[in-house]
Protein backbone atom coordinates (compact mmCIF):
# COMPACT_ATOMS: atom_id res chain seq x y z
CA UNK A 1 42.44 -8.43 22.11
CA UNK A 2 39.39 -10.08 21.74
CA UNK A 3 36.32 -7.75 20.77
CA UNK A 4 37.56 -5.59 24.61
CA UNK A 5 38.84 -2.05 24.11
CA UNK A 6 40.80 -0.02 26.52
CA UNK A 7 38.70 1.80 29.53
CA UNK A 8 39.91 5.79 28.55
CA UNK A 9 40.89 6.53 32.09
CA UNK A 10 42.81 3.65 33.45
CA UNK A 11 44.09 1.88 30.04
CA UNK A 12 43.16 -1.10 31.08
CA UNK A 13 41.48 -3.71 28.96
CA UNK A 14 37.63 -3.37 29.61
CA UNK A 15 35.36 -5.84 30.49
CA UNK A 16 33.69 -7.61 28.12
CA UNK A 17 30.17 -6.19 27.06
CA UNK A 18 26.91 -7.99 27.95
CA UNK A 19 25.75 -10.47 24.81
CA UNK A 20 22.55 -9.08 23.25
CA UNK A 21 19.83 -10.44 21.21
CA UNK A 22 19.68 -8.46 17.95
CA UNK A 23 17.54 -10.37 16.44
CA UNK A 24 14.33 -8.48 15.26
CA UNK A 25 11.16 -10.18 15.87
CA UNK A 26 10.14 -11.05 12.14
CA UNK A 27 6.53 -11.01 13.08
CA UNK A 28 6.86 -7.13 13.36
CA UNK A 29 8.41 -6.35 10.20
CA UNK A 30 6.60 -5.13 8.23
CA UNK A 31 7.95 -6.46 4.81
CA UNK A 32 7.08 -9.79 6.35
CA UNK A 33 3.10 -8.21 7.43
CA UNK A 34 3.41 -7.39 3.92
CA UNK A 35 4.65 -10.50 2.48
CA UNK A 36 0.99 -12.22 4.53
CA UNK A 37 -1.05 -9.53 3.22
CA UNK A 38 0.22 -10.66 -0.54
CA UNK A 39 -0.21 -14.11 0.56
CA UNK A 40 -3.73 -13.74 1.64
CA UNK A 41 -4.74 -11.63 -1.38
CA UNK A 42 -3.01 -14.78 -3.51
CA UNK A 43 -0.85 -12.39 -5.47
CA UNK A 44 1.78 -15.20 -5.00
CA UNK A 45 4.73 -13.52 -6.95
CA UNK A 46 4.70 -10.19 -5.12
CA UNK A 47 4.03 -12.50 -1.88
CA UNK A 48 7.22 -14.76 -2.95
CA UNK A 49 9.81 -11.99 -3.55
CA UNK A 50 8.70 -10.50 -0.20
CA UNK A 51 9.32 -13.88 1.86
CA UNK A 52 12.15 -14.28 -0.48
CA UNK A 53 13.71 -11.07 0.33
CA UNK A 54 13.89 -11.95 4.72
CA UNK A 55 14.70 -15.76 3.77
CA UNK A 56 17.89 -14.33 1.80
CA UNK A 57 18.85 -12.20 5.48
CA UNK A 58 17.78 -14.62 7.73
CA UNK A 59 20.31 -17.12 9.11
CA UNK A 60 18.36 -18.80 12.33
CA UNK A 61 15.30 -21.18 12.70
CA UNK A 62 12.85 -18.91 10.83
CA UNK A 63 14.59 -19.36 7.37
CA UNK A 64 13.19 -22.73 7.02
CA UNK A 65 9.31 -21.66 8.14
CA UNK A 66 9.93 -18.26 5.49
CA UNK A 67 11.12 -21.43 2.67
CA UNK A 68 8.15 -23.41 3.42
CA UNK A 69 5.95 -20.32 2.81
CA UNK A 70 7.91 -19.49 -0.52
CA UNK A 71 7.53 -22.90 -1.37
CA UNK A 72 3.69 -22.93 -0.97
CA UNK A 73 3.47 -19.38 -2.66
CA UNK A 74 5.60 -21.16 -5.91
CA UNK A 75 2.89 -23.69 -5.64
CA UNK A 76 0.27 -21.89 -6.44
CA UNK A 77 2.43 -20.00 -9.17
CA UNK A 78 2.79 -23.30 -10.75
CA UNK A 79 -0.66 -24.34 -10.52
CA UNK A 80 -1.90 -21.14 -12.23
CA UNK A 81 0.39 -21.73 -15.10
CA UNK A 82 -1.01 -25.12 -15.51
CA UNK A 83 1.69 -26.88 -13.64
CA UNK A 84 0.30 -29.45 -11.63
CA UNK A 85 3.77 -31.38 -10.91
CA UNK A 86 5.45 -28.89 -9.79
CA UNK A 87 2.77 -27.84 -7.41
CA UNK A 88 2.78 -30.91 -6.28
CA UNK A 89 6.21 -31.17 -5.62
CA UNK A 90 6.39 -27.94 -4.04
CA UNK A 91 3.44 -28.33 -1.89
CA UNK A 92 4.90 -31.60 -0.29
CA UNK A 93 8.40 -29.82 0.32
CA UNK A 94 6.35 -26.70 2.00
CA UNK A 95 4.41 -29.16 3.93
CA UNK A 96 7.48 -31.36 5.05
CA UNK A 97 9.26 -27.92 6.03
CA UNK A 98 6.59 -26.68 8.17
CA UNK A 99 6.57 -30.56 9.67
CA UNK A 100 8.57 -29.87 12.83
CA UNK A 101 7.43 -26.23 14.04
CA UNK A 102 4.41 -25.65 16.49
CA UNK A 103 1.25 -24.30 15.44
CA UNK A 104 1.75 -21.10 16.55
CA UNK A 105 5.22 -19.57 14.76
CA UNK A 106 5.96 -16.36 13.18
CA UNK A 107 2.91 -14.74 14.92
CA UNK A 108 1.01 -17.12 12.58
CA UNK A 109 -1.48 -19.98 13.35
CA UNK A 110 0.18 -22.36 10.88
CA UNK A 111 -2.75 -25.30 11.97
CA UNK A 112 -5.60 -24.13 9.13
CA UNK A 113 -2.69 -23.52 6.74
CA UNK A 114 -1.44 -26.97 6.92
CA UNK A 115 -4.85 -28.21 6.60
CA UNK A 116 -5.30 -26.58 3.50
CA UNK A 117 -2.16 -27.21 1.96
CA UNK A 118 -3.02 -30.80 2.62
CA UNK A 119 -6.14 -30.83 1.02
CA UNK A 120 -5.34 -29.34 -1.80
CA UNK A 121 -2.08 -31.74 -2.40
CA UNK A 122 -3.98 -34.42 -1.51
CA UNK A 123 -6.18 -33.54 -4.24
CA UNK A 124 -3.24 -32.97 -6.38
CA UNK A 125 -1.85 -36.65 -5.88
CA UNK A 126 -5.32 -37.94 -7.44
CA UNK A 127 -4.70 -36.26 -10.09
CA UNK A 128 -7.65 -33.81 -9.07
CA UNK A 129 -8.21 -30.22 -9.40
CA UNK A 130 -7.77 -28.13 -6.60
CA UNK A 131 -9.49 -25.11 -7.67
CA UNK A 132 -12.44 -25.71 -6.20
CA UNK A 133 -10.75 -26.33 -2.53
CA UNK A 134 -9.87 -22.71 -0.63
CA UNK A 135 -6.97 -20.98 -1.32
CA UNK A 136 -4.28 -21.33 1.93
CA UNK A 137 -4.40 -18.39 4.12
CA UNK A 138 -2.04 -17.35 6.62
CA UNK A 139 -3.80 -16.56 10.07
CA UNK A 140 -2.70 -14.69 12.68
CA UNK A 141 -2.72 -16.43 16.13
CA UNK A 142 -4.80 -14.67 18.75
């Protein structure tokens, strides 16, 4: 049989059970409301593992918006340890995954983030110093 068990009184096979969406909103858990606050506060390694931590259990479309968001978090790591390539790198990857998803995903207003991860690889790519440009924040849409 094929995921059907017996009904107890008759013995016959049962009919099949209703399909149902387990899938938990990730906007409402709150290792990902966690995972913004670290984001926001631009402790990027706590924020990373957090994001890490749902990427690693999530199979469906919000894996790749959770990678773009580790990859911009990495960024930053990179840049603080005097990386500037790898920022770079990892900026334009972040960017590119964020590329095909509307401005409002995740519970997040993604529009001022890409804004500011564009400025600041833009400033990156001429071999400028983005310190001086604002930190990416996540916002929440309203």
């Amino acid at each position: 049989m094929t995921g059907r068990g017996l009904d107890a009184v008759s013995g016959e096979p049962s009919p099949p059970l209703p399909a149902v969406d387990l899938r938990v909103d990730l906007a409402l858990d709150p290792r990902f409301i966690a995972a913004v606050a670290l984001f926001n506060a631009a402790a990027w390694y706590p924020c990373h593992d957090g994001f890490e931590e749902l990427w690693q259990e999530n199979l469906g479309p919000d894996r790749v918006v959770l990678q773009a968001l580790l990859q911009i978090a990495v960024a930053h790591l990179h840049l603080e340890r005097g990386n500037a390539h790898g920022a770079t790198v990892l900026l334009g990857e972040g960017l590119g995954r964020l590329a095909p998803f509307p401005d409002s995903t995740l519970g997040l207003d993604l529009g001022p983030l890409r804004a500011q991860v564009n400025a600041r690889l833009r400033c990156l790519q001429q071999n400028g110093d983005p310190s001086g440009l604002p930190l990416p924040a996540l916002s929440l849409v309203r």
